[in-house]
PDB file of N, CA and C in Angstrom:
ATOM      1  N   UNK A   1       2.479   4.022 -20.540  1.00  0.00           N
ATOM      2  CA  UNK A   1       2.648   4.003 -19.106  1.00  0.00           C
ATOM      3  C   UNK A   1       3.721   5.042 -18.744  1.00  0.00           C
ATOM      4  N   UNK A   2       3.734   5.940 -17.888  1.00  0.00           N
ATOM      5  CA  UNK A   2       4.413   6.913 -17.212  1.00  0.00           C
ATOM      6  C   UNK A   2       5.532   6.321 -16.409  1.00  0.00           C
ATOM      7  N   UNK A   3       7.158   6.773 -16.774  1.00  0.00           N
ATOM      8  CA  UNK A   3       8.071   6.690 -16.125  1.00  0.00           C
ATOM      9  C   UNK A   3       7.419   6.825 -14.960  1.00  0.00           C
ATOM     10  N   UNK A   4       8.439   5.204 -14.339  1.00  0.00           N
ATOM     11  CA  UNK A   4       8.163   6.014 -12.659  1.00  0.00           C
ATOM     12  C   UNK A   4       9.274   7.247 -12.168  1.00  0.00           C
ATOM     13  N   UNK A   5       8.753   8.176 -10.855  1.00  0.00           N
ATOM     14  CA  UNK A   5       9.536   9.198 -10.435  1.00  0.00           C
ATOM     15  C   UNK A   5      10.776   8.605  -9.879  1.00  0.00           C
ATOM     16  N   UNK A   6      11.138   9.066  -9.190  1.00  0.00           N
ATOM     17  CA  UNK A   6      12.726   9.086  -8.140  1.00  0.00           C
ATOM     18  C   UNK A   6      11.999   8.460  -6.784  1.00  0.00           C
ATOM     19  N   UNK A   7      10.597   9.286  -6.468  1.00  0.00           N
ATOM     20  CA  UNK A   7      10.079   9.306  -5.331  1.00  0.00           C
ATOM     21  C   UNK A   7       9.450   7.693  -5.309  1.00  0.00           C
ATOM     22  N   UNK A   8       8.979   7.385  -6.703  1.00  0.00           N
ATOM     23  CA  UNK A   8       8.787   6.008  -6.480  1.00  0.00           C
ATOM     24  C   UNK A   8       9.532   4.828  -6.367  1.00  0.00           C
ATOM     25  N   UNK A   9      10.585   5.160  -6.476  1.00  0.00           N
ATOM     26  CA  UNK A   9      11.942   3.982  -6.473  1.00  0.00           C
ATOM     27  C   UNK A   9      11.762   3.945  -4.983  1.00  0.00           C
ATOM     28  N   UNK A  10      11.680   4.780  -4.493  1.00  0.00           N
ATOM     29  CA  UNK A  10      12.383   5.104  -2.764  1.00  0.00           C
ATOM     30  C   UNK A  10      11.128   4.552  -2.032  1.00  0.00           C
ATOM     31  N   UNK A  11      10.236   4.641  -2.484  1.00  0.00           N
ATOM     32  CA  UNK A  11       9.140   4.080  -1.541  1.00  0.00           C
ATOM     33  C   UNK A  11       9.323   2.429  -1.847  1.00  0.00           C
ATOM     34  N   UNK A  12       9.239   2.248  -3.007  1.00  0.00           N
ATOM     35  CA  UNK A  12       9.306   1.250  -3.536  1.00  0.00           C
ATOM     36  C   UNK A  12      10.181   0.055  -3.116  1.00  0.00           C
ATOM     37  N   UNK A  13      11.200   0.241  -3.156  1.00  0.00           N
ATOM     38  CA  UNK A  13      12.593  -0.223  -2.494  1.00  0.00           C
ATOM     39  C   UNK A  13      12.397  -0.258  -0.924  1.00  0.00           C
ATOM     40  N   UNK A  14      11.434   0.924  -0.387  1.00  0.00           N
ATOM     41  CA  UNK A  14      11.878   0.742   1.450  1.00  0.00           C
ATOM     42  C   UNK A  14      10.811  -0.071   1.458  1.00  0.00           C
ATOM     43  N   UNK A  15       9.644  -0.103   1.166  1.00  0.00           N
ATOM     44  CA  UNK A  15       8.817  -1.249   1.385  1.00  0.00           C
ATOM     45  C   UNK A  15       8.924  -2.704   1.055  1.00  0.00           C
ATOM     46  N   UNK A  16       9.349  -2.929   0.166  1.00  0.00           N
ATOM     47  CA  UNK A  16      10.126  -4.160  -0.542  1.00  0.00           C
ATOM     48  C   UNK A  16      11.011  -4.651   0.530  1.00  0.00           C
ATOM     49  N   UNK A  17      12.001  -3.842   0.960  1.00  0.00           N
ATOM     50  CA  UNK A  17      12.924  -4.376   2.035  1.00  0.00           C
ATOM     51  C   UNK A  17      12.203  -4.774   3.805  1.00  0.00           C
ATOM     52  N   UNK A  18      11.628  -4.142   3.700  1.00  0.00           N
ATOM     53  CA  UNK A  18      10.409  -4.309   5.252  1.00  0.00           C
ATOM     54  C   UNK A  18       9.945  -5.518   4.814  1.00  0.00           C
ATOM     55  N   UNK A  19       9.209  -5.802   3.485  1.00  0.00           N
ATOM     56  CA  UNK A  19       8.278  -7.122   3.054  1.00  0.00           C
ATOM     57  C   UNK A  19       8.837  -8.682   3.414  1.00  0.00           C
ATOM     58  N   UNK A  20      10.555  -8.554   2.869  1.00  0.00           N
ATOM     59  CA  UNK A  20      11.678  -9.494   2.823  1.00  0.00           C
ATOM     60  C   UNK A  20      11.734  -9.432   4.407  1.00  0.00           C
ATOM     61  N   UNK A  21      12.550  -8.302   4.834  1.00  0.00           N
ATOM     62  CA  UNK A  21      12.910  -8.540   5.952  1.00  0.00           C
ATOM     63  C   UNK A  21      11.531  -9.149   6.974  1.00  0.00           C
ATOM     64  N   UNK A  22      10.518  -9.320   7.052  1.00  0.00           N
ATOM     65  CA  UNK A  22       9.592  -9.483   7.539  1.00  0.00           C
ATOM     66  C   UNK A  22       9.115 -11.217   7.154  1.00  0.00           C
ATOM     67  N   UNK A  23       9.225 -11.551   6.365  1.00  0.00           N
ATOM     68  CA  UNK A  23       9.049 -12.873   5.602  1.00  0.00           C
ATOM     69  C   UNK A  23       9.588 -13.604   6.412  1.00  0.00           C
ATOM     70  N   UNK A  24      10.955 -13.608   5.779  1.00  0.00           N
ATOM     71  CA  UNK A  24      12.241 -14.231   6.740  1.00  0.00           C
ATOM     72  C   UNK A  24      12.172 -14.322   8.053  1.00  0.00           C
ATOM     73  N   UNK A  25      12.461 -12.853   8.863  1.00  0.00           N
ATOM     74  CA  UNK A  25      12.135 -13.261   9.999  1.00  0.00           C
ATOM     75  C   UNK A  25      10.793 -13.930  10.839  1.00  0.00           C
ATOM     76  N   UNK A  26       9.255 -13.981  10.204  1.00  0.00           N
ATOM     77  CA  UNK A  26       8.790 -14.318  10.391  1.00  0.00           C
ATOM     78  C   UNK A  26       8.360 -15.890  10.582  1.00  0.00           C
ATOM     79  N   UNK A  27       9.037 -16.523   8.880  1.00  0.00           N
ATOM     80  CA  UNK A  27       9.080 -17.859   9.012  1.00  0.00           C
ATOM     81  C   UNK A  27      10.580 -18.621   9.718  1.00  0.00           C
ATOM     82  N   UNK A  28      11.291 -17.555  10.163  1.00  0.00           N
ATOM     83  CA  UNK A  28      12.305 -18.210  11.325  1.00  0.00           C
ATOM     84  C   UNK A  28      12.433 -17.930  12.562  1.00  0.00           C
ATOM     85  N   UNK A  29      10.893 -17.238  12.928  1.00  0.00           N
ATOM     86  CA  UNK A  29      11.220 -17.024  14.394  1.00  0.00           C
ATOM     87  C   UNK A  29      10.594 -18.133  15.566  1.00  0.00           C
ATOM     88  N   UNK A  30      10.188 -19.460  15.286  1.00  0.00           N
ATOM     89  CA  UNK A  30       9.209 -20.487  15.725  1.00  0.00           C
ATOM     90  C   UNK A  30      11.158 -21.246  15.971  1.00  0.00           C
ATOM     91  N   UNK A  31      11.821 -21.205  15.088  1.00  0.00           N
ATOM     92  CA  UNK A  31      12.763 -22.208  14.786  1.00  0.00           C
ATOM     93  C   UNK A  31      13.923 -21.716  15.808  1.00  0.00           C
ATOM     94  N   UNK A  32      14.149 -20.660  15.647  1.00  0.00           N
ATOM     95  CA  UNK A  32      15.288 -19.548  16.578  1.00  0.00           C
ATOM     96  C   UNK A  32      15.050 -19.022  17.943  1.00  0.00           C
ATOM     97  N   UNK A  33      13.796 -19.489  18.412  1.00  0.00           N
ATOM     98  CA  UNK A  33      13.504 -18.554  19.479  1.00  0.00           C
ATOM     99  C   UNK A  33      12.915 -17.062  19.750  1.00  0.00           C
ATOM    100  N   UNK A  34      13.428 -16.633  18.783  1.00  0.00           N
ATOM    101  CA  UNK A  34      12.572 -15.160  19.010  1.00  0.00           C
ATOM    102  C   UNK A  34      13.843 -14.417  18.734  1.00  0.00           C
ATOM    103  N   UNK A  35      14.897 -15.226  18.155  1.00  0.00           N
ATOM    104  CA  UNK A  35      16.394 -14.394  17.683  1.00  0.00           C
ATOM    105  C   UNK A  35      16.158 -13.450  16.756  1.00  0.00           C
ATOM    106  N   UNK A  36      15.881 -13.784  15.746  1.00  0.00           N
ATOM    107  CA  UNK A  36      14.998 -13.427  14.488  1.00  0.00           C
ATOM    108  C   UNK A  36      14.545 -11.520  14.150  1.00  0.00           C
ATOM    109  N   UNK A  37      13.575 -11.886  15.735  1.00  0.00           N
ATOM    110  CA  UNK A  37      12.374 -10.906  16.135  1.00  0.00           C
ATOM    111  C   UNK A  37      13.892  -9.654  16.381  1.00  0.00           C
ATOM    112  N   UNK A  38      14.442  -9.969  17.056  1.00  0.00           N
ATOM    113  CA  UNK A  38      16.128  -8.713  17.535  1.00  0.00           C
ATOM    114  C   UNK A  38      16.193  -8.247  16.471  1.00  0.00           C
ATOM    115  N   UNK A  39      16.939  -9.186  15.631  1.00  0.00           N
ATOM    116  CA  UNK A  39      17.557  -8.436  14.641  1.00  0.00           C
ATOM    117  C   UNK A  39      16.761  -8.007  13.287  1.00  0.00           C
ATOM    118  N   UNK A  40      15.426  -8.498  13.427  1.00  0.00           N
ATOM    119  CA  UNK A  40      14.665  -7.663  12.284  1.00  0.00           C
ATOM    120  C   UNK A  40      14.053  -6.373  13.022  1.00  0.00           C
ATOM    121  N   UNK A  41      14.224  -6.464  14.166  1.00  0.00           N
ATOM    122  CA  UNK A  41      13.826  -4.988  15.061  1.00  0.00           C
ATOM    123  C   UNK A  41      15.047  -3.687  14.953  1.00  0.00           C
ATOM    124  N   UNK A  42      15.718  -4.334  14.903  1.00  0.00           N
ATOM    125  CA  UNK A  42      17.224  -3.629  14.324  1.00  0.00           C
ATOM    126  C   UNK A  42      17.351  -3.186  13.445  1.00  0.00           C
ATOM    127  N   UNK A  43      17.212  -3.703  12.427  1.00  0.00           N
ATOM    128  CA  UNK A  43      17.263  -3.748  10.777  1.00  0.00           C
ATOM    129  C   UNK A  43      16.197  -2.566  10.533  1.00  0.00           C
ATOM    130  N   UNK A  44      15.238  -2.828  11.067  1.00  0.00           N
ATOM    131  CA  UNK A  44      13.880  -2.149  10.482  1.00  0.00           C
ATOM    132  C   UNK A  44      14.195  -0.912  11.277  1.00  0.00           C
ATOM    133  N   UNK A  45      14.873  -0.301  12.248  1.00  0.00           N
ATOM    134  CA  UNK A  45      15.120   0.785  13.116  1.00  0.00           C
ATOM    135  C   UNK A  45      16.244   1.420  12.052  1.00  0.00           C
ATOM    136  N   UNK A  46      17.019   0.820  11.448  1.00  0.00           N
ATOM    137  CA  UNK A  46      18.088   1.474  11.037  1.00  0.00           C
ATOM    138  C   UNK A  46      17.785   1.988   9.881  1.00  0.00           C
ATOM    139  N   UNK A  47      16.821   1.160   9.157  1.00  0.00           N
ATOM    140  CA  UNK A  47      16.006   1.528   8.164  1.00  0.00           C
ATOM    141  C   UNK A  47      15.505   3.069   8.346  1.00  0.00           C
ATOM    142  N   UNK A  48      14.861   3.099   9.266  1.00  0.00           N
ATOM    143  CA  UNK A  48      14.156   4.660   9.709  1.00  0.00           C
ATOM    144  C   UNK A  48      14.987   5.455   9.979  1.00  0.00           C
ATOM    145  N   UNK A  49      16.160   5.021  11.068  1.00  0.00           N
ATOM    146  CA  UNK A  49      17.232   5.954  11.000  1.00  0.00           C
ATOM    147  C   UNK A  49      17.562   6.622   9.361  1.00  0.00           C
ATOM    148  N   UNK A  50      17.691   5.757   8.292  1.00  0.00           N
ATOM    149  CA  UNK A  50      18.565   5.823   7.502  1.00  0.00           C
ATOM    150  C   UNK A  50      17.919   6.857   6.766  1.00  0.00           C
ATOM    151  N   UNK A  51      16.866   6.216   6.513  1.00  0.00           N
ATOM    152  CA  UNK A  51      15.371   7.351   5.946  1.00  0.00           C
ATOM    153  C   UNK A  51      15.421   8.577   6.314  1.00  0.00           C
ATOM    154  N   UNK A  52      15.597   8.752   7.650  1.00  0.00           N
ATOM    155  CA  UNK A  52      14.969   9.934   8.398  1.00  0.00           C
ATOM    156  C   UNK A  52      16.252  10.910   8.358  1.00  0.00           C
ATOM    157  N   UNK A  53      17.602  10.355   8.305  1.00  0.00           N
ATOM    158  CA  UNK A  53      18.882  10.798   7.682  1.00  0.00           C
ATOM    159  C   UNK A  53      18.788  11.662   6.582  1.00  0.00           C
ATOM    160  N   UNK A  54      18.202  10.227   5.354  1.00  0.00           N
ATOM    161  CA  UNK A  54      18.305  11.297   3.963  1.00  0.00           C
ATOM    162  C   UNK A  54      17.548  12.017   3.845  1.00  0.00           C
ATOM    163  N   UNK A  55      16.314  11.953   4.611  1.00  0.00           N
ATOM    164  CA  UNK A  55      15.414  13.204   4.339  1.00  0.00           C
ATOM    165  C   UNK A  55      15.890  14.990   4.761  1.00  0.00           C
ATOM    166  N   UNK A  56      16.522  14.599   6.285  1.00  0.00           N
ATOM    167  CA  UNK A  56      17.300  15.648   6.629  1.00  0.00           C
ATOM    168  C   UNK A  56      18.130  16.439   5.962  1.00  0.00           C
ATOM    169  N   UNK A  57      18.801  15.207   5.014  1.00  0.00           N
ATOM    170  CA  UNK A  57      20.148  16.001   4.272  1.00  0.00           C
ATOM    171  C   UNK A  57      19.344  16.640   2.670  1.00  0.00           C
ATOM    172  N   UNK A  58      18.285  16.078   2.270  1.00  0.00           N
ATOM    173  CA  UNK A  58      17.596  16.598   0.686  1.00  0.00           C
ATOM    174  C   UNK A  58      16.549  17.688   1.143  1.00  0.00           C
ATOM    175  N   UNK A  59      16.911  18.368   2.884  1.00  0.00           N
ATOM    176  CA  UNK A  59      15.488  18.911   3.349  1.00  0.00           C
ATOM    177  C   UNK A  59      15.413  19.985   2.372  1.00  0.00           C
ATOM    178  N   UNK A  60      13.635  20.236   2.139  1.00  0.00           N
ATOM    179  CA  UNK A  60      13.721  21.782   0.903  1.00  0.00           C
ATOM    180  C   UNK A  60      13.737  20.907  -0.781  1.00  0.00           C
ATOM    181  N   UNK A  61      14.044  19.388  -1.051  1.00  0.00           N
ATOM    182  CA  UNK A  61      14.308  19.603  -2.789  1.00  0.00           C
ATOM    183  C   UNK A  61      13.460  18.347  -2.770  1.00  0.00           C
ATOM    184  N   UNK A  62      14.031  17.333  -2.115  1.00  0.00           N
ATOM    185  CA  UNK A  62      13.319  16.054  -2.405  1.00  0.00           C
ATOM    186  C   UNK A  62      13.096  15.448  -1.049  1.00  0.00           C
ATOM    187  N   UNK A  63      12.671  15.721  -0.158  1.00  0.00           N
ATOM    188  CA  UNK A  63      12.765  14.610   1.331  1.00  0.00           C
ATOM    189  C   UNK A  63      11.247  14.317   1.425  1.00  0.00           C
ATOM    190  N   UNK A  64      10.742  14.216   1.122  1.00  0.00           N
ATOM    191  CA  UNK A  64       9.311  13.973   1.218  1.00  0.00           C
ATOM    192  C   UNK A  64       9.277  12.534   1.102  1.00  0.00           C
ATOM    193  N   UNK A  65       9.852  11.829  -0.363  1.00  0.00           N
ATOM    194  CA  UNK A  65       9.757  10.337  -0.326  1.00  0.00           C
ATOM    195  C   UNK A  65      10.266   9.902   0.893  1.00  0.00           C
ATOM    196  N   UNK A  66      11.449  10.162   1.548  1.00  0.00           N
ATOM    197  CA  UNK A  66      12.840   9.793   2.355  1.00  0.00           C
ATOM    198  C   UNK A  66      11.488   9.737   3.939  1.00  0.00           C
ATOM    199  N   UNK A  67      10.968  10.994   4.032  1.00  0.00           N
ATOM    200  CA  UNK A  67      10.429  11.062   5.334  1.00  0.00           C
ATOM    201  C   UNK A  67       8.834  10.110   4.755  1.00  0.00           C
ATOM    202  N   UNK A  68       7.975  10.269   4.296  1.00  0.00           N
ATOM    203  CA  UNK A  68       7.475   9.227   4.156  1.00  0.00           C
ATOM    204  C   UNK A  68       7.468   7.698   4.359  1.00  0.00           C
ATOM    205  N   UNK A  69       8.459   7.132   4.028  1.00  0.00           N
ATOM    206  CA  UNK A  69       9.288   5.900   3.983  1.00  0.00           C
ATOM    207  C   UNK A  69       9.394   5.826   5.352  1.00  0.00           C
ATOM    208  N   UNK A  70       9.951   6.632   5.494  1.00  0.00           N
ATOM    209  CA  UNK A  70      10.316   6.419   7.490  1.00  0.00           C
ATOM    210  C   UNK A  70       8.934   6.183   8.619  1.00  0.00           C
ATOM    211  N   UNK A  71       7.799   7.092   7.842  1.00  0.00           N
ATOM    212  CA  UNK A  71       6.450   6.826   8.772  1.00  0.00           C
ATOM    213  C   UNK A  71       6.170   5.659   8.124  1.00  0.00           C
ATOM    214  N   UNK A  72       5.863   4.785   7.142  1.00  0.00           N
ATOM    215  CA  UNK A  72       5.540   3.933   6.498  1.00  0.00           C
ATOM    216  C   UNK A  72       6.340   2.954   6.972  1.00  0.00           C
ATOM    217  N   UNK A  73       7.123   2.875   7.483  1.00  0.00           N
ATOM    218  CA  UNK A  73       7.975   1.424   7.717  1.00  0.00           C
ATOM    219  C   UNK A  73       8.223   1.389   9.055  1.00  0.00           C
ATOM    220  N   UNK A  74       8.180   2.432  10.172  1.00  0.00           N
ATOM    221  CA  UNK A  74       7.747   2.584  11.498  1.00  0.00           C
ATOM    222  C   UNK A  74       6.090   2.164  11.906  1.00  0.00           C
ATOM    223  N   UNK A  75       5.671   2.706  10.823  1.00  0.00           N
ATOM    224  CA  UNK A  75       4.031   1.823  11.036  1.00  0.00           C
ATOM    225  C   UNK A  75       3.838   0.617  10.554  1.00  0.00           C
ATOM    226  N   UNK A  76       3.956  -0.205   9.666  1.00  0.00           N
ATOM    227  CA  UNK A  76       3.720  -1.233   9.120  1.00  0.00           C
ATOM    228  C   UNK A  76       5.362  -2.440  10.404  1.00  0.00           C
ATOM    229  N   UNK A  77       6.652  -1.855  10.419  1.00  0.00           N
ATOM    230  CA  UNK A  77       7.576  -2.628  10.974  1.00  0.00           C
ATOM    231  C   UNK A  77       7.059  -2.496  12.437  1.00  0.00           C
ATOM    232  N   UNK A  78       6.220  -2.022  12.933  1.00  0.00           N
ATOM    233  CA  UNK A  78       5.990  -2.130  14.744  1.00  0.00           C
ATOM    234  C   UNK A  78       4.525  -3.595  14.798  1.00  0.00           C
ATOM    235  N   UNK A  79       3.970  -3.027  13.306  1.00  0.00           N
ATOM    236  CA  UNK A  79       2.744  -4.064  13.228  1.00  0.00           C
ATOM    237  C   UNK A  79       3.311  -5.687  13.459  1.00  0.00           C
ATOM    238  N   UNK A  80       4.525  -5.447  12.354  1.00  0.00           N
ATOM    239  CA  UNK A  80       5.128  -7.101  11.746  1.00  0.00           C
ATOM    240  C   UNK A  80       5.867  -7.538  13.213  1.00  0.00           C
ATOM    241  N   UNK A  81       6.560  -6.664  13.746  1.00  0.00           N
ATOM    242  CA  UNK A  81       7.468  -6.890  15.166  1.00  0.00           C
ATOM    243  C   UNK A  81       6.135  -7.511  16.179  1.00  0.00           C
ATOM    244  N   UNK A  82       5.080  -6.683  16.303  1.00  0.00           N
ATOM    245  CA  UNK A  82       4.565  -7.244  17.479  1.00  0.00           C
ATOM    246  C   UNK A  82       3.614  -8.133  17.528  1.00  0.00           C
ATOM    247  N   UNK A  83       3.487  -8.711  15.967  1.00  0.00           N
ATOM    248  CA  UNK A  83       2.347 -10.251  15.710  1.00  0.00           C
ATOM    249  C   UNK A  83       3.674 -11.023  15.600  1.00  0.00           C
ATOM    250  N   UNK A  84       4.827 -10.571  15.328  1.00  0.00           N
ATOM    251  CA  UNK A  84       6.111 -12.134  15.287  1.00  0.00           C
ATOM    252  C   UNK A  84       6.414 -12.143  17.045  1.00  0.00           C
ATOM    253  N   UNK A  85       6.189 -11.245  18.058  1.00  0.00           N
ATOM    254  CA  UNK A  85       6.621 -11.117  19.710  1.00  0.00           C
ATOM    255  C   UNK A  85       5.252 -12.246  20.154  1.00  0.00           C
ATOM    256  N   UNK A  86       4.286 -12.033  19.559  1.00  0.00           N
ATOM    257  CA  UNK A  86       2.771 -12.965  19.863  1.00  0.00           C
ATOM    258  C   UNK A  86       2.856 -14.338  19.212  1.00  0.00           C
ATOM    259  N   UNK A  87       3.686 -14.075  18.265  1.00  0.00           N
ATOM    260  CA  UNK A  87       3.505 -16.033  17.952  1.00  0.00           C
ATOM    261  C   UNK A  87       4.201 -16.906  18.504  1.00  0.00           C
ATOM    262  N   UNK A  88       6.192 -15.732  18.649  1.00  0.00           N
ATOM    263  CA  UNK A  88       6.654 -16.461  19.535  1.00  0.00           C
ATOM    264  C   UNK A  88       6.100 -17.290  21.163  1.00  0.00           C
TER     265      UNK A  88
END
């Protein structure tokens, strides 16, 4: 089996953290009100910020995983945000 890359840690890890953060807030947003729904909207924004950061700063060697990650978790975190805004 083939080492994984660098590029796969990074995807790996930002999706993993969307999955969690999404869980959680999902099975506590019936209980909280829709508190939940804020601050995993937050979380998941800063996420992209953070992404869209390191891609800027590795632009030219490695930002490809970094900016990837950022469309990938802006698409999948708007999906999870607006079926947890509908159940509330």
């Amino acid at each position: 089996m083939p080492e994984p890359t660098p590029s796969n840690h990074i995807l790996r890890n930002n999706l993993l953290g969307l999955l969690v953060g999404a869980v959680l807030a999902g099975s506590l947003v019936r209980a909280t009100g829709g508190t939940t729904v804020i601050v995993f909207v937050l979380c998941y924004l800063l996420q992209v910020l953070v992404n869209l950061a390191l891609g800027y700063k590795y632009r030219g060697q490695n930002s490809g995983p970094y900016l990837l990650s950022a469309l990938l978790v802006m698409l999948i975190g708007f999906g999870a945000c607006s079926a947890m805004f509908f159940v509330n």
